[in-house]
C-alpha atoms as a PDB file:
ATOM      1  CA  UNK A   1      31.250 -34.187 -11.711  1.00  0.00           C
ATOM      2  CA  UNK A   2      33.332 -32.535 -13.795  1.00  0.00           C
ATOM      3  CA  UNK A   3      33.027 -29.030 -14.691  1.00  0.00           C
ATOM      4  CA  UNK A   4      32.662 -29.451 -18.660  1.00  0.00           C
ATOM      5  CA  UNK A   5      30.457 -32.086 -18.009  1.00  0.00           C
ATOM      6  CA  UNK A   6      28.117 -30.018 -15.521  1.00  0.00           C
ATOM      7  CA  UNK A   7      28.039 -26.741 -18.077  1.00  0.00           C
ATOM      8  CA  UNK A   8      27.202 -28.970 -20.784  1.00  0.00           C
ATOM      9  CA  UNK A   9      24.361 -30.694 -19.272  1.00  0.00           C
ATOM     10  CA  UNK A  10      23.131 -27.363 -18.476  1.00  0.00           C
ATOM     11  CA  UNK A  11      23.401 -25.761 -21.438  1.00  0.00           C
ATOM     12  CA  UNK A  12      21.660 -28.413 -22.764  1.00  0.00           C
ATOM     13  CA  UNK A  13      19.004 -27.903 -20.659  1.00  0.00           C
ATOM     14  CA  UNK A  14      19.149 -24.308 -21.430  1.00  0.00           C
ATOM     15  CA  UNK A  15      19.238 -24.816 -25.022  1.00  0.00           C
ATOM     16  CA  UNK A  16      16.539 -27.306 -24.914  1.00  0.00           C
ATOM     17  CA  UNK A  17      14.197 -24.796 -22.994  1.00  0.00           C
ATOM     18  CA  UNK A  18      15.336 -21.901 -24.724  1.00  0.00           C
ATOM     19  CA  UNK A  19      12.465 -22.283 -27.461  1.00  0.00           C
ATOM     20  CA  UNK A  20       9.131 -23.026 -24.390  1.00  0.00           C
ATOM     21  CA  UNK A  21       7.944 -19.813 -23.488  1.00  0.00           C
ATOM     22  CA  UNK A  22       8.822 -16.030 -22.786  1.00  0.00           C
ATOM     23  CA  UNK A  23       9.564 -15.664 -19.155  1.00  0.00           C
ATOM     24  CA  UNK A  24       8.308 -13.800 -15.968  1.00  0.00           C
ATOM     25  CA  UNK A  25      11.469 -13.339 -14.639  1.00  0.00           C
ATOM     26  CA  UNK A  26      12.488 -10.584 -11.796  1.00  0.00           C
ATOM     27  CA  UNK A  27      12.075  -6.666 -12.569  1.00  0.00           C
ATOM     28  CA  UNK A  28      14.936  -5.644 -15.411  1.00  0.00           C
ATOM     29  CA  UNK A  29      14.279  -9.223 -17.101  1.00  0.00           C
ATOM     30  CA  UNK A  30      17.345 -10.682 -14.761  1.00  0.00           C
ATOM     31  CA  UNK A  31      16.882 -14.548 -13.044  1.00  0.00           C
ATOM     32  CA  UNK A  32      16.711 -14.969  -9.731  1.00  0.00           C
ATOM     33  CA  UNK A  33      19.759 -15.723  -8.263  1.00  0.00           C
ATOM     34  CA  UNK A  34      19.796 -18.405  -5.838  1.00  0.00           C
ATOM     35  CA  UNK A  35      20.353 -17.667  -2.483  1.00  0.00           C
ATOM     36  CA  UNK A  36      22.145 -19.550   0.140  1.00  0.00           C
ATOM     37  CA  UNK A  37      19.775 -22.260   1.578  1.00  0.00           C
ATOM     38  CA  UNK A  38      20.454 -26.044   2.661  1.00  0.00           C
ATOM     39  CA  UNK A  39      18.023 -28.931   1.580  1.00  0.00           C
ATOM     40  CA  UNK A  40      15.699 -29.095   4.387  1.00  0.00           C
ATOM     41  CA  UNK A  41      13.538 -32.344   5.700  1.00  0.00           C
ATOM     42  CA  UNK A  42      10.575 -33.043   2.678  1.00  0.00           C
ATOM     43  CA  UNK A  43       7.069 -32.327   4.151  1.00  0.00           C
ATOM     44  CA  UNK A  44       3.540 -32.966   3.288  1.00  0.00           C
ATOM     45  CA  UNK A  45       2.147 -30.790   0.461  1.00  0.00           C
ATOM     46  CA  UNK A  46      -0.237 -28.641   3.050  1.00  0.00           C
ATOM     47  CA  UNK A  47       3.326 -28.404   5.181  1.00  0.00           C
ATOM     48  CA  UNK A  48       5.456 -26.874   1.859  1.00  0.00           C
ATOM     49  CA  UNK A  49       6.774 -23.605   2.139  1.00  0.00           C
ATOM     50  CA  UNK A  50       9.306 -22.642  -0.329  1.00  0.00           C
ATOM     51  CA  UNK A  51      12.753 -21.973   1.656  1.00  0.00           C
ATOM     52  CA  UNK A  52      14.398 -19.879  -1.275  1.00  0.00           C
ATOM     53  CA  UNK A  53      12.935 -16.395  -0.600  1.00  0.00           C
ATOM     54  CA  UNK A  54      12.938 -15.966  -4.365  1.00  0.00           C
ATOM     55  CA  UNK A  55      12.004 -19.766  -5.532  1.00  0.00           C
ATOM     56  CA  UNK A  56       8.015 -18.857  -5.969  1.00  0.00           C
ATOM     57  CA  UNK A  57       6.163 -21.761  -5.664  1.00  0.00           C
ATOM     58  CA  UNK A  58       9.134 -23.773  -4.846  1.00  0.00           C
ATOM     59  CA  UNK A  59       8.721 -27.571  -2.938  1.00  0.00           C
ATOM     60  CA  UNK A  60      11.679 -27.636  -1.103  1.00  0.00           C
ATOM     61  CA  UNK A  61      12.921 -31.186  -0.096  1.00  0.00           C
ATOM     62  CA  UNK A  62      10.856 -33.329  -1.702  1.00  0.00           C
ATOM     63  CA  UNK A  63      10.579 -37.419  -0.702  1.00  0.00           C
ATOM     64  CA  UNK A  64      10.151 -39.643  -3.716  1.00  0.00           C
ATOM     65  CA  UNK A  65       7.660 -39.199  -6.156  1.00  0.00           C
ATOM     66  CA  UNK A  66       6.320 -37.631  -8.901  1.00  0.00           C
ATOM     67  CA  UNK A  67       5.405 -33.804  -8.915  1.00  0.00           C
ATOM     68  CA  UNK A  68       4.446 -30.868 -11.185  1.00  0.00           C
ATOM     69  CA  UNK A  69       5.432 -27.308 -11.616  1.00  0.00           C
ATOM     70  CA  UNK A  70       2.916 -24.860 -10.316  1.00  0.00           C
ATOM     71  CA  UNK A  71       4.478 -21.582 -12.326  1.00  0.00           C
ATOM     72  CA  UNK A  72       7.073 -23.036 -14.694  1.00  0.00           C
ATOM     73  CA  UNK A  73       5.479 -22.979 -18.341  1.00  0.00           C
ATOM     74  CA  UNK A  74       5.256 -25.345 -19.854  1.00  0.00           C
ATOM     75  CA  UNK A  75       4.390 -26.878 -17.312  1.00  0.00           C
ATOM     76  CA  UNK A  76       6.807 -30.162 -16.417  1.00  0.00           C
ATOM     77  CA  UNK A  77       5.439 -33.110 -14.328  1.00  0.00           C
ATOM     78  CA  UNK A  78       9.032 -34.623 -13.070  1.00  0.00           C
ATOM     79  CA  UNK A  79       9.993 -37.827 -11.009  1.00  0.00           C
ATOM     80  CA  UNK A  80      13.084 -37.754  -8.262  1.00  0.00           C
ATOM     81  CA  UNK A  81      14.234 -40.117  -5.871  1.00  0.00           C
ATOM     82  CA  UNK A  82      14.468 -39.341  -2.450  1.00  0.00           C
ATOM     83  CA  UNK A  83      16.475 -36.302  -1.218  1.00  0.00           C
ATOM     84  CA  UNK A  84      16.530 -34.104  -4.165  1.00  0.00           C
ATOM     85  CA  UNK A  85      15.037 -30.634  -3.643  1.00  0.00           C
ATOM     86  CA  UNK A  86      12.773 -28.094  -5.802  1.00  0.00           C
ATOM     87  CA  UNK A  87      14.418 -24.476  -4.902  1.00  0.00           C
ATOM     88  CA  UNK A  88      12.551 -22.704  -7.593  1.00  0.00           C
ATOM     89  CA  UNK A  89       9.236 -23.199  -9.311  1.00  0.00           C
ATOM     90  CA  UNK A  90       8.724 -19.412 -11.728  1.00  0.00           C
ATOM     91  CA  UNK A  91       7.436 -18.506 -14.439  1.00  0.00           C
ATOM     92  CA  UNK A  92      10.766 -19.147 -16.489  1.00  0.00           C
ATOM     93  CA  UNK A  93      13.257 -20.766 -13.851  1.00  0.00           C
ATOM     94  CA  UNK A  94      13.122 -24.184 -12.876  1.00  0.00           C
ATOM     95  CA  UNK A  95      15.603 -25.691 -10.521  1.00  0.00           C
ATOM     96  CA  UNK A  96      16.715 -29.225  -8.975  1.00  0.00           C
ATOM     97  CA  UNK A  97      19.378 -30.016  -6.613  1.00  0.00           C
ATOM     98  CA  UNK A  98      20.356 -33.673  -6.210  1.00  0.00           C
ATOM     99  CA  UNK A  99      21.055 -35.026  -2.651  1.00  0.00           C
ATOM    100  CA  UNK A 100      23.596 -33.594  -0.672  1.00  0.00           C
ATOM    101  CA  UNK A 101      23.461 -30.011  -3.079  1.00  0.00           C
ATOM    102  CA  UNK A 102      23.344 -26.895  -2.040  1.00  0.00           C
ATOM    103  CA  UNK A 103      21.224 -23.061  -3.420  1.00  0.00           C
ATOM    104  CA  UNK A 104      24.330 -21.800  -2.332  1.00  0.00           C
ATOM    105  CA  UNK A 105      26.931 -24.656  -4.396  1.00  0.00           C
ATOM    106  CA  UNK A 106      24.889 -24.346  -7.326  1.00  0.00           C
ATOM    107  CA  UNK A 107      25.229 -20.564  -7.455  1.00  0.00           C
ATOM    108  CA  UNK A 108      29.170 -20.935  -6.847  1.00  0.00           C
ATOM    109  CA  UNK A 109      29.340 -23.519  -9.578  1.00  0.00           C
ATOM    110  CA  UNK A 110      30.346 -26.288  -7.274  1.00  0.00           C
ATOM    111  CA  UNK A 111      27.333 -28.128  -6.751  1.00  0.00           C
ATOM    112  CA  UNK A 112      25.393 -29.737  -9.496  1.00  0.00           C
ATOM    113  CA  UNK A 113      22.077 -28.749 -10.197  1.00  0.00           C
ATOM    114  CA  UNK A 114      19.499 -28.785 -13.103  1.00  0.00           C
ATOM    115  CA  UNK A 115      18.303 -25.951 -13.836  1.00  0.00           C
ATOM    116  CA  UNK A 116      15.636 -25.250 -16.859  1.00  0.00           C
ATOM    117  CA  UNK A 117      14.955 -22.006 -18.231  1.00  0.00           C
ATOM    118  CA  UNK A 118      12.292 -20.964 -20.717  1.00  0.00           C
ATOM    119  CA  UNK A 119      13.556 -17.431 -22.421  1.00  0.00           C
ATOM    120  CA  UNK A 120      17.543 -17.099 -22.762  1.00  0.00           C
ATOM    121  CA  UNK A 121      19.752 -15.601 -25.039  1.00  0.00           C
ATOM    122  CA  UNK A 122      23.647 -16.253 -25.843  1.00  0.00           C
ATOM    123  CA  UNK A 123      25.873 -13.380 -24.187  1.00  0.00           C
ATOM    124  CA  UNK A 124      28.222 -11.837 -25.685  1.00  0.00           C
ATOM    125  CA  UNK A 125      31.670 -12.119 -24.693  1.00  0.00           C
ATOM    126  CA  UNK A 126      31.783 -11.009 -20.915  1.00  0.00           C
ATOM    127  CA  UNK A 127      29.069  -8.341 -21.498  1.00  0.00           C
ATOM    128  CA  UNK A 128      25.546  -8.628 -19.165  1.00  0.00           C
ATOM    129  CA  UNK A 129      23.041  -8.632 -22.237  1.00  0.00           C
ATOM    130  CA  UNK A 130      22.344 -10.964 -24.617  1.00  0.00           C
ATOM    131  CA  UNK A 131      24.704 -11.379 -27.939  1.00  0.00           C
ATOM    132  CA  UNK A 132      23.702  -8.436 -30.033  1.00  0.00           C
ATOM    133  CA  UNK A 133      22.243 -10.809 -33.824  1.00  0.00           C
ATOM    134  CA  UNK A 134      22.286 -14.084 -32.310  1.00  0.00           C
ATOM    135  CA  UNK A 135      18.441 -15.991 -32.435  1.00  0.00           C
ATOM    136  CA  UNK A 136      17.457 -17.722 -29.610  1.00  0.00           C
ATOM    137  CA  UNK A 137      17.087 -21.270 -31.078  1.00  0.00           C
ATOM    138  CA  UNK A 138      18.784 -23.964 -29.793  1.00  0.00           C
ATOM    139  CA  UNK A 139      20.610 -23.751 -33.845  1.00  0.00           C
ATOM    140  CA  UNK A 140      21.176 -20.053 -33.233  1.00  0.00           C
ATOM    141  CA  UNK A 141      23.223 -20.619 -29.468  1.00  0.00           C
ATOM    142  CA  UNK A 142      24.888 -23.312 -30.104  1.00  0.00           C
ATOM    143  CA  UNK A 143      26.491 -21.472 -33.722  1.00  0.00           C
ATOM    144  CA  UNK A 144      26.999 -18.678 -31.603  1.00  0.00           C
ATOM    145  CA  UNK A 145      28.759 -20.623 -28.980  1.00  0.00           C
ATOM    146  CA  UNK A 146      30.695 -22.778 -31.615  1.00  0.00           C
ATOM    147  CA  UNK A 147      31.791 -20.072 -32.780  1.00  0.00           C
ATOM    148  CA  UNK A 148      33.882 -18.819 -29.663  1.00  0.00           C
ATOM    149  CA  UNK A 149      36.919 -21.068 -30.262  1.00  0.00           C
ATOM    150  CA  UNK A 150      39.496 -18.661 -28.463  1.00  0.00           C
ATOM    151  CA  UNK A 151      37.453 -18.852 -25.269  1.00  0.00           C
ATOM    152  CA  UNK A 152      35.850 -22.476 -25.472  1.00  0.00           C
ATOM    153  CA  UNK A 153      35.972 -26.021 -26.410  1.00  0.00           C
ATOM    154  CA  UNK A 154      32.801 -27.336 -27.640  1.00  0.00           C
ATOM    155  CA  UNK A 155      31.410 -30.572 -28.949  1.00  0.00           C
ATOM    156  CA  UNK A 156      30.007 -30.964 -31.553  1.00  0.00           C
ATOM    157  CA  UNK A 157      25.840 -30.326 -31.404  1.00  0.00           C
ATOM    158  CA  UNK A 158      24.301 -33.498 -31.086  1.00  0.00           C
ATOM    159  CA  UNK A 159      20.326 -33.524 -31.254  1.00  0.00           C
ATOM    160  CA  UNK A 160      18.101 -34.365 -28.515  1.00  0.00           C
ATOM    161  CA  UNK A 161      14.628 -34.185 -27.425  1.00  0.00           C
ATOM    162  CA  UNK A 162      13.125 -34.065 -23.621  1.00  0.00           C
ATOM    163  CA  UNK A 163       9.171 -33.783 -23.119  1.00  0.00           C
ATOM    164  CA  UNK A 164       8.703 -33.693 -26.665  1.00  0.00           C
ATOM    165  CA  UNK A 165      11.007 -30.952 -26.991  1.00  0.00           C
ATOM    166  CA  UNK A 166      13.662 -30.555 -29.571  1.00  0.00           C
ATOM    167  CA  UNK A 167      16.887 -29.395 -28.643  1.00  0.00           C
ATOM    168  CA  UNK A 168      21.108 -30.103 -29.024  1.00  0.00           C
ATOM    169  CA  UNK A 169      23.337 -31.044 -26.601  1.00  0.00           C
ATOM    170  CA  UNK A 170      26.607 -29.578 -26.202  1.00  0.00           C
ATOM    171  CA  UNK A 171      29.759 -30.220 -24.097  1.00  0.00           C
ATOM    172  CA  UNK A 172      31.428 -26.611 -23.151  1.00  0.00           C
ATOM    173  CA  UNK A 173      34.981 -26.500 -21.166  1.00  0.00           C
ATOM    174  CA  UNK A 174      37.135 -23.520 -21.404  1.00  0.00           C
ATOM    175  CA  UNK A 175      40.136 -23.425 -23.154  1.00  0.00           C
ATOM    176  CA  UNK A 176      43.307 -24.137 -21.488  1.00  0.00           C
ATOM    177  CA  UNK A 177      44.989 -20.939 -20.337  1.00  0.00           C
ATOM    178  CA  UNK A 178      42.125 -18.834 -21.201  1.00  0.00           C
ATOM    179  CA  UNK A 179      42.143 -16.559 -18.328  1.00  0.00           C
ATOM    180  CA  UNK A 180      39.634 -13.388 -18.975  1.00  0.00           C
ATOM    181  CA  UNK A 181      37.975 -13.918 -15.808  1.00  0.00           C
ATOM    182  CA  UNK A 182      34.633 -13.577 -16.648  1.00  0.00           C
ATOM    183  CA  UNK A 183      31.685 -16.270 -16.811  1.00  0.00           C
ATOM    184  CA  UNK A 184      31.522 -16.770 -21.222  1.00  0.00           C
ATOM    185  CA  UNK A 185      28.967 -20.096 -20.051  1.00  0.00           C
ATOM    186  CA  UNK A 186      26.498 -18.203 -17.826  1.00  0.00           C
ATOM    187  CA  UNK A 187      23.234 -17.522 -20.111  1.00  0.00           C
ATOM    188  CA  UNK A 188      21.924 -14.001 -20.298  1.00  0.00           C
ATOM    189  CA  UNK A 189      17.925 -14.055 -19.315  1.00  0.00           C
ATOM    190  CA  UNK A 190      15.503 -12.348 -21.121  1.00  0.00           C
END
């Protein structure tokens, strides 16, 4: 998948979410990162332990069906095919890898992944906190992000709605030759 296309369906995501809840994230307010881990074998529900030492209530591996988050508010009831995997279940990080994905592709930026999060924040510029006047709406972000034109292309916002959930969906790539070296797509958590 294309990297644009992968950012953008997680900022979307992100955006969507952004609105839920405030989160329980790690001491200091930062997400978990994911560590490395492959997708292990599914097992029954008494068999379950999460493999990501920071995933919480985590499923692992899960075979097809339809589960529900244990942590994660809201709370999201989700259906997968066989062979995707549940590598964390918190109180404000959700995250699924499809078949064949890996904790530690996602974290590289290589693998795809969805990944929902429940309190974040646009950065600003290549700074670690959140963009110092910017609301956390998905409106708010995605002006914010807009905005940016010297560091990123962006769609335009296009509304959408998931769970009952309002939300916009954005396509981000970075601009050719744009060469700053730091992450202007990764969300800042609150």
């Amino acid at each position: 998948m294309a990297v644009s296309t992968r950012l953008g369906t997680l900022i979307a995501l992100i955006v969507l979410a952004g609105g839920c809840s405030t989160a329980g994230q790690q001491a200091g307010g930062e997400a978990s990162p994911p560590p490395s881990a492959e997708v292990s074998a599914p097992g029954t529900p008494a068999q379950i332990t999460c493999p990501n030492p920071h995933g919480g209530s985590c499923l692992g591996a899960l075979a097809a069906g339809t589960y529900t988050t244990k942590n994660f508010q809201p709370t999201l009831t989700y259906t997968v095919p066989d062979g995707w995997g549940n590598f964390e279940d918190l109180d404000g990080n959700f995250l699924l890898l499809p078949p064949g994905a890996t904790l530690e592709g996602g974290d590289a930026g290589t693998d795809d992944y969805i990944g929902i999060y429940s309190s974040v924040a646009a950065v600003q510029g290549c700074g670690s906190g959140s963009a110092p006047g910017v609301g956390h709406t998905p409106a708010d972000i995605a002006a914010h992000l807009t905005a940016n034109r010297e560091a990123l292309k962006v769609s335009a916002p296009q509304a959408a709605t998931v769970g009952g959930l309002q939300g916009l969906v954005l396509d981000l790539e970075l601009q050719t030759g744009f060469t700053d070296g730091c992450d202007l797509l990764a969300p800042a958590f609150q």
